[in-house]
N, C-alpha and C. Protein backbone atom coordinates (compact mmCIF):
# COMPACT_ATOMS: atom_id res chain seq x y z
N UNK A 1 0.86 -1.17 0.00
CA UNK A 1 0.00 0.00 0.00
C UNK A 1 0.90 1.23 0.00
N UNK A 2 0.78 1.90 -1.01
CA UNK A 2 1.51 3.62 -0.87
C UNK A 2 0.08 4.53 -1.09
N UNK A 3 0.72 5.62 0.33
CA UNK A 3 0.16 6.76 -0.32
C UNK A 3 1.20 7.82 -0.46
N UNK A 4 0.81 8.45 -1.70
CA UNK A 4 1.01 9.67 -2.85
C UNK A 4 0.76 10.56 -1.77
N UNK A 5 1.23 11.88 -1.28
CA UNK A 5 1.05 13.00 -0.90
C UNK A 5 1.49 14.57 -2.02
N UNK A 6 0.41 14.68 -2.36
CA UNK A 6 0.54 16.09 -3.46
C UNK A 6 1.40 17.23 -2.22
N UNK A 7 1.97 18.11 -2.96
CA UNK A 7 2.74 18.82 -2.47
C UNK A 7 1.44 20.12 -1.65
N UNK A 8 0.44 19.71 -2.43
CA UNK A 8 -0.42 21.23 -1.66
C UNK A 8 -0.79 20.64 -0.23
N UNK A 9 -0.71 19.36 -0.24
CA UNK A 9 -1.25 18.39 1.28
C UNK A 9 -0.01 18.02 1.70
N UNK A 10 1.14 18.26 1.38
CA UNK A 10 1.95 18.20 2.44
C UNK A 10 2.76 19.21 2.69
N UNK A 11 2.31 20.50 2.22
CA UNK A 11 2.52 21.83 2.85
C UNK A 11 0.99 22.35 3.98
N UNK A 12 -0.23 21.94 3.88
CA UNK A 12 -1.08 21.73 4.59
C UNK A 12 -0.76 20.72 6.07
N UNK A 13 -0.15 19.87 5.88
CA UNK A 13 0.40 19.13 7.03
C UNK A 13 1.58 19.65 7.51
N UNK A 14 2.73 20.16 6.63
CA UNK A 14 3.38 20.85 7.21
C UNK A 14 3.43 21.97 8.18
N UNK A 15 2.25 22.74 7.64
CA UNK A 15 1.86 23.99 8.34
C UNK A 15 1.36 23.51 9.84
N UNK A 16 0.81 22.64 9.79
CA UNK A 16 0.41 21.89 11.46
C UNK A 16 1.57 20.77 12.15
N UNK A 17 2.46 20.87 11.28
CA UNK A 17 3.33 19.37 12.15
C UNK A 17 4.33 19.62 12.06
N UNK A 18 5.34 20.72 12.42
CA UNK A 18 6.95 20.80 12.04
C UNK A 18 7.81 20.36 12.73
N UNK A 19 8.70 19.92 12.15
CA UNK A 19 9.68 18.79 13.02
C UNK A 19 9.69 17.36 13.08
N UNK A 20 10.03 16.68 13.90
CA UNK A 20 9.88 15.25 13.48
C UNK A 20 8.93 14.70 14.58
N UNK A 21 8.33 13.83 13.25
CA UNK A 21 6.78 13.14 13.63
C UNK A 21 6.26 11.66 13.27
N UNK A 22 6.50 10.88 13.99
CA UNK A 22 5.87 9.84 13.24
C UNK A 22 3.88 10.05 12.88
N UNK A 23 3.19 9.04 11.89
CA UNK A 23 1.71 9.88 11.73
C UNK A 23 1.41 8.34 11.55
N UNK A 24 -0.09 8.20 12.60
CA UNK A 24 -0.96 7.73 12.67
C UNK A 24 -2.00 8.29 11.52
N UNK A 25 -2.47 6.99 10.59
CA UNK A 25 -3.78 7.56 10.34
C UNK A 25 -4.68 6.56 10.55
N UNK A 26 -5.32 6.84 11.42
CA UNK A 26 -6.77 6.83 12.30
C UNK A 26 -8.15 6.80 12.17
N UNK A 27 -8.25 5.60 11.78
CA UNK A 27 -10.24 5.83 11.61
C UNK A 27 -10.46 5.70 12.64
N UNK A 28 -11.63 6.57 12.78
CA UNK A 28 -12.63 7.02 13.62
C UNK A 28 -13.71 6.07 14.36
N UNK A 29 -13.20 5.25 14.59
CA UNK A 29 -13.74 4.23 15.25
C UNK A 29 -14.24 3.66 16.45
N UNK A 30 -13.65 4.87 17.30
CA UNK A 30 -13.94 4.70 19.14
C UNK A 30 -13.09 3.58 19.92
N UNK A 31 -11.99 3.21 18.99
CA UNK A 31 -10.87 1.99 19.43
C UNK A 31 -9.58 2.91 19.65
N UNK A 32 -9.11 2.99 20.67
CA UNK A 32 -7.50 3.37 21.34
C UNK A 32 -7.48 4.42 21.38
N UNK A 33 -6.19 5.49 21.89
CA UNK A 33 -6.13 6.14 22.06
C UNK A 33 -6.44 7.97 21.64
N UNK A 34 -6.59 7.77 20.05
CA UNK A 34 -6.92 8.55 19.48
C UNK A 34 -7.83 8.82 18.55
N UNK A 35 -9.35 7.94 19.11
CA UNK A 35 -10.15 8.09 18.93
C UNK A 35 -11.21 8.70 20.12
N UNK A 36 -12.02 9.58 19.75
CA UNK A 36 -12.27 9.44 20.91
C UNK A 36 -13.87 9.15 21.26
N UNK A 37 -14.79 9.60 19.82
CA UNK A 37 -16.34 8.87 20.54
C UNK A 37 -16.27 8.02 19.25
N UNK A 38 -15.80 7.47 18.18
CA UNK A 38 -16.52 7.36 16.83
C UNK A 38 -17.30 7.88 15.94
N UNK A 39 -17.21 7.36 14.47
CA UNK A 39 -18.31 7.74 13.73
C UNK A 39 -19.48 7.54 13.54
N UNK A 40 -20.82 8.36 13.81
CA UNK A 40 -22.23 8.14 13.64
C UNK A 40 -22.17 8.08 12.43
N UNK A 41 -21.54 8.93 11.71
CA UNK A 41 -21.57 8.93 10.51
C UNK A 41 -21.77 8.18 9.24
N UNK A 42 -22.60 7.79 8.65
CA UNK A 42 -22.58 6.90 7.14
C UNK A 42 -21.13 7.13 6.37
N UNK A 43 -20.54 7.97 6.33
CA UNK A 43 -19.38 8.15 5.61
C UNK A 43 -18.12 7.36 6.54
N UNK A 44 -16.90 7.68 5.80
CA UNK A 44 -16.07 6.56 6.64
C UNK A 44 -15.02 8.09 6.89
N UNK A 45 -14.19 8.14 8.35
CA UNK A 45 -13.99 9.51 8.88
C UNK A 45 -12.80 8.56 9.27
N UNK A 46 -11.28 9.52 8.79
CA UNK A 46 -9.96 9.65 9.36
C UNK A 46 -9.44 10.42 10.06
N UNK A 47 -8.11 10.42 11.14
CA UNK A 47 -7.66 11.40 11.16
C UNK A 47 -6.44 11.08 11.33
N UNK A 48 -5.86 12.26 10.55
CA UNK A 48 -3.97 12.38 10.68
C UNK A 48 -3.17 12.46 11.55
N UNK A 49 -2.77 11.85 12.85
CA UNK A 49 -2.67 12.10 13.90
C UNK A 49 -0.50 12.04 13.78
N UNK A 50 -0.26 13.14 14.37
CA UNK A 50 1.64 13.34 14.48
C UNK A 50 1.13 12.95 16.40
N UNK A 51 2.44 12.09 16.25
CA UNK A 51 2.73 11.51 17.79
C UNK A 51 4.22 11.51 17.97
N UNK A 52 4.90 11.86 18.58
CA UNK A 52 6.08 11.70 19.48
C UNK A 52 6.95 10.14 18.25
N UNK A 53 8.15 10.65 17.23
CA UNK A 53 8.64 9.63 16.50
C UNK A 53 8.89 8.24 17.27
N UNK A 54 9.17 8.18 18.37
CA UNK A 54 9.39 7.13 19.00
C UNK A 54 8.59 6.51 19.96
N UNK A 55 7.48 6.68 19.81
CA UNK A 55 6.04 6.52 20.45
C UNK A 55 5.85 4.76 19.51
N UNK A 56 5.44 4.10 20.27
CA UNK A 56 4.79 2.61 19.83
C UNK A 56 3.29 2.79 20.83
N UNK A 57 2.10 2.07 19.44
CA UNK A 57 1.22 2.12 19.80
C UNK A 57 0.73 0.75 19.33
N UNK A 58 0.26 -0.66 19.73
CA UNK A 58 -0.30 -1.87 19.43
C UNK A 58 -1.52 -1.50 18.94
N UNK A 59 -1.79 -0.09 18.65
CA UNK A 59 -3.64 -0.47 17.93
C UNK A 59 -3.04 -0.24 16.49
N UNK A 60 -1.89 0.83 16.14
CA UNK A 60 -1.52 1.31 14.88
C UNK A 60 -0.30 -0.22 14.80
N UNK A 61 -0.72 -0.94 14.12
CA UNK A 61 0.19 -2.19 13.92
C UNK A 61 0.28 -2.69 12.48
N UNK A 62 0.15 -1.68 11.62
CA UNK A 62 0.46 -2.03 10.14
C UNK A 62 0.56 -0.75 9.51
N UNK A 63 1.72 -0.71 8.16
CA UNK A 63 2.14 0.96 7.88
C UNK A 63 2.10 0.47 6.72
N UNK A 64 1.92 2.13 5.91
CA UNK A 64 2.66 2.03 4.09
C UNK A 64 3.19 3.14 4.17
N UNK A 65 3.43 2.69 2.98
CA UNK A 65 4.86 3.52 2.61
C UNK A 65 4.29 5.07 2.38
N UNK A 66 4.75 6.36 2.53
CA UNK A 66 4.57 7.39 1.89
C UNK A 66 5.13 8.67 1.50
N UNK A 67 5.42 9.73 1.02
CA UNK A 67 6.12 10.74 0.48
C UNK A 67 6.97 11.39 1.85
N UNK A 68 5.94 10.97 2.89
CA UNK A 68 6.45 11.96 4.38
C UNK A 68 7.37 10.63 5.33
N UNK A 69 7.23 9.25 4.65
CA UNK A 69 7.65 8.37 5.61
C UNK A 69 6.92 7.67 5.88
N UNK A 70 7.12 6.46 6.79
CA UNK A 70 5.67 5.46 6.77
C UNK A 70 4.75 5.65 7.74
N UNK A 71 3.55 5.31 7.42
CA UNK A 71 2.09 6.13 8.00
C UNK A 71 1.73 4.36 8.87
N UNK A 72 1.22 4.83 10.22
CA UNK A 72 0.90 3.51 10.53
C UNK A 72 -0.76 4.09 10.55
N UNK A 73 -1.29 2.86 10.12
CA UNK A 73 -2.70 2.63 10.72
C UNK A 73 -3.47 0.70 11.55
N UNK A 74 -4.39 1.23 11.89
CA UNK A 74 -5.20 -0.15 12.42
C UNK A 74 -5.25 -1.20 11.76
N UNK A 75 -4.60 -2.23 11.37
CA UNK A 75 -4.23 -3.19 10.31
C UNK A 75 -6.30 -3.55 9.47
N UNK A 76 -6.98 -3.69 10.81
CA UNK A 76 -8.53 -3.80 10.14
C UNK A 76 -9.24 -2.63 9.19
N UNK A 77 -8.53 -1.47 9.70
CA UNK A 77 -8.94 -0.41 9.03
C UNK A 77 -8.25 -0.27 7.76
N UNK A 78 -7.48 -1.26 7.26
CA UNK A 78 -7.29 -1.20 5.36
C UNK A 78 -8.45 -2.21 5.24
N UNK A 79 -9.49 -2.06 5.52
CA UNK A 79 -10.49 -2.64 4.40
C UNK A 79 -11.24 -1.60 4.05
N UNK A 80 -10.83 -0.28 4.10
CA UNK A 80 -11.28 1.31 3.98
C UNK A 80 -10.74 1.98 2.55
N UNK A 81 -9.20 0.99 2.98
CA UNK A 81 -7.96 1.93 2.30
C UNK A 81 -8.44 0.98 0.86
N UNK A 82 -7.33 1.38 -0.10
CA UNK A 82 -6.96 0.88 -1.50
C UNK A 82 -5.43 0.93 -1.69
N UNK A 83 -4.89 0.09 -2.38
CA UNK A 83 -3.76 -0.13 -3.00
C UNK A 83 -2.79 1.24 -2.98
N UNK A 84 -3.54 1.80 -3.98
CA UNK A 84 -2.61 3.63 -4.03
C UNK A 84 -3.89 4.30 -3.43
N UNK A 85 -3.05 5.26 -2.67
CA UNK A 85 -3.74 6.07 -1.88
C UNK A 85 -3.29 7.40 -2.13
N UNK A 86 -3.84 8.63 -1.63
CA UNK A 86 -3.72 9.85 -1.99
C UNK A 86 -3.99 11.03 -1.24
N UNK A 87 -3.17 11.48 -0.68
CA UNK A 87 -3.47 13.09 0.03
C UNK A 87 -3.47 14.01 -1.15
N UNK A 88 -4.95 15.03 -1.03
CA UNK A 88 -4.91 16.47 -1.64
C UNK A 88 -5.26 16.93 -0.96
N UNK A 89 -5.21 18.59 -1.37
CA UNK A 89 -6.42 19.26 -0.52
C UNK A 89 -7.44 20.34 -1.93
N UNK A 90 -8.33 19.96 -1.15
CA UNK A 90 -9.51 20.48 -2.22
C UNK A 90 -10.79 21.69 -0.76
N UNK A 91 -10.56 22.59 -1.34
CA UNK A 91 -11.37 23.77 -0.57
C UNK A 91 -11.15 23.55 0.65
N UNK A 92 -9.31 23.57 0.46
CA UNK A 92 -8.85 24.13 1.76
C UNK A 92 -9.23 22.70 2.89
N UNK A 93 -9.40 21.58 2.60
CA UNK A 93 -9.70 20.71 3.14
C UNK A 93 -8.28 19.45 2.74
N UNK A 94 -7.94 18.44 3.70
CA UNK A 94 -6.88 17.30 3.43
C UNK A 94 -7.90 16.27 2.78
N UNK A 95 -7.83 15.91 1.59
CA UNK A 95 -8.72 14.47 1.20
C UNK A 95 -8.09 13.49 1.03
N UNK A 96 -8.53 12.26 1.70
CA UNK A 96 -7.96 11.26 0.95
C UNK A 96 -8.56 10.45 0.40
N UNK A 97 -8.25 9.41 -0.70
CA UNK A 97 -8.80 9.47 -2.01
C UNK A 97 -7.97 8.10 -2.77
N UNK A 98 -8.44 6.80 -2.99
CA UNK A 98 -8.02 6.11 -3.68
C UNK A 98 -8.67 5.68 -5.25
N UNK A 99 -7.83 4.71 -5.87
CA UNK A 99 -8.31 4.72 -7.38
C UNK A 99 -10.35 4.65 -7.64
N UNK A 100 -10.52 4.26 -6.65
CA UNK A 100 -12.07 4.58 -6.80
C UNK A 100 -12.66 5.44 -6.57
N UNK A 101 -12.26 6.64 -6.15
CA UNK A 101 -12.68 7.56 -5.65
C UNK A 101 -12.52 8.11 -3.71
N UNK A 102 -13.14 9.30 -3.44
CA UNK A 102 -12.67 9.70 -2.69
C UNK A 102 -13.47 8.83 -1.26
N UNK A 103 -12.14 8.52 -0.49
CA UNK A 103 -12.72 8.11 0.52
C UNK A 103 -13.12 9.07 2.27
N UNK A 104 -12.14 10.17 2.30
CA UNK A 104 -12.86 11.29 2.67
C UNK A 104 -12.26 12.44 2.98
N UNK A 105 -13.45 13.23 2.67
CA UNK A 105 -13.22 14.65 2.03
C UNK A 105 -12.58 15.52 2.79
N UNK A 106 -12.31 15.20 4.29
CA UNK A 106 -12.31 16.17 5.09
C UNK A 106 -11.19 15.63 7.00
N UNK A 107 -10.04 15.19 6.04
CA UNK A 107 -8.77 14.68 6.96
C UNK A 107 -8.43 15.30 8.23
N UNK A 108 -8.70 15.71 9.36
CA UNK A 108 -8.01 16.93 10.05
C UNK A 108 -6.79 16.27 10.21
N UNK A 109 -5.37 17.17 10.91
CA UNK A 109 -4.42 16.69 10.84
C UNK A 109 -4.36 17.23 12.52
N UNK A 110 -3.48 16.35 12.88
CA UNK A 110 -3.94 16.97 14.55
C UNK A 110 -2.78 16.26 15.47
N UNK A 111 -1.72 17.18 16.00
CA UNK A 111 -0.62 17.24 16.65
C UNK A 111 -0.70 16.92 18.11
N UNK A 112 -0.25 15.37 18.03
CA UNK A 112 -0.46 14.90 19.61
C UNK A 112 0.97 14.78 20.27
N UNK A 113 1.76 15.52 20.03
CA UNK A 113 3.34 15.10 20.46
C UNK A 113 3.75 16.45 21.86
N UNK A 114 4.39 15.84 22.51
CA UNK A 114 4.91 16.30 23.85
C UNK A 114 5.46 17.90 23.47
């Protein structure tokens, strides 16, 4: 699994995460630490989470590869993902977005490090 990060979404992440970061990405699921109620939602809801580079977390237990370094997420939560994956940002929003289309529109990126 790779995700692609366009340069307008990783100056958008940049602007919130400077320095060194390892990144959780996080569905919204109400499982571990950085979730915190879940999604009611019909849509399927991520978030970009920067944690402390040397932080180990057993819920984030599977990574791919990507432009910023490798991204861990919930090994159950790639039945969300796709093969190639994709950060943009579209109206000022982080999307992410595989060959089928977008899976969601509206990424926050959100700095949990000491």
């Amino acid at each position: 699994m790779k995700l692609t990060i366009t340069d307008a979404a990783k100056e958008k992440i940049q602007n919130k995460v400077q320095g060194d970061a390892k990144f959780f990405l996080s569905l919204d699921d109400g499982v571990g630490n950085y979730s915190d109620a879940g999604s009611c939602a019909i849509d399927t809801s991520f978030d970009l989470i920067a944690v402390d580079p040397d932080l180990e977390d057993k819920d984030f237990n599977a990574s791919m590869d990507s432009d910023l370094g490798p991204i861990y997420y919930k090994d159950y939560s790639g039945s969300f993902l796709e093969q190639n994956l994709k950060f943009d940002v579209m109206y000022n929003a982080l999307i992410l977005s595989g060959d089928s289309g977008m899976i969601d529109g509206n990424v926050p990126v959100i700095d949990k490090r000491k």
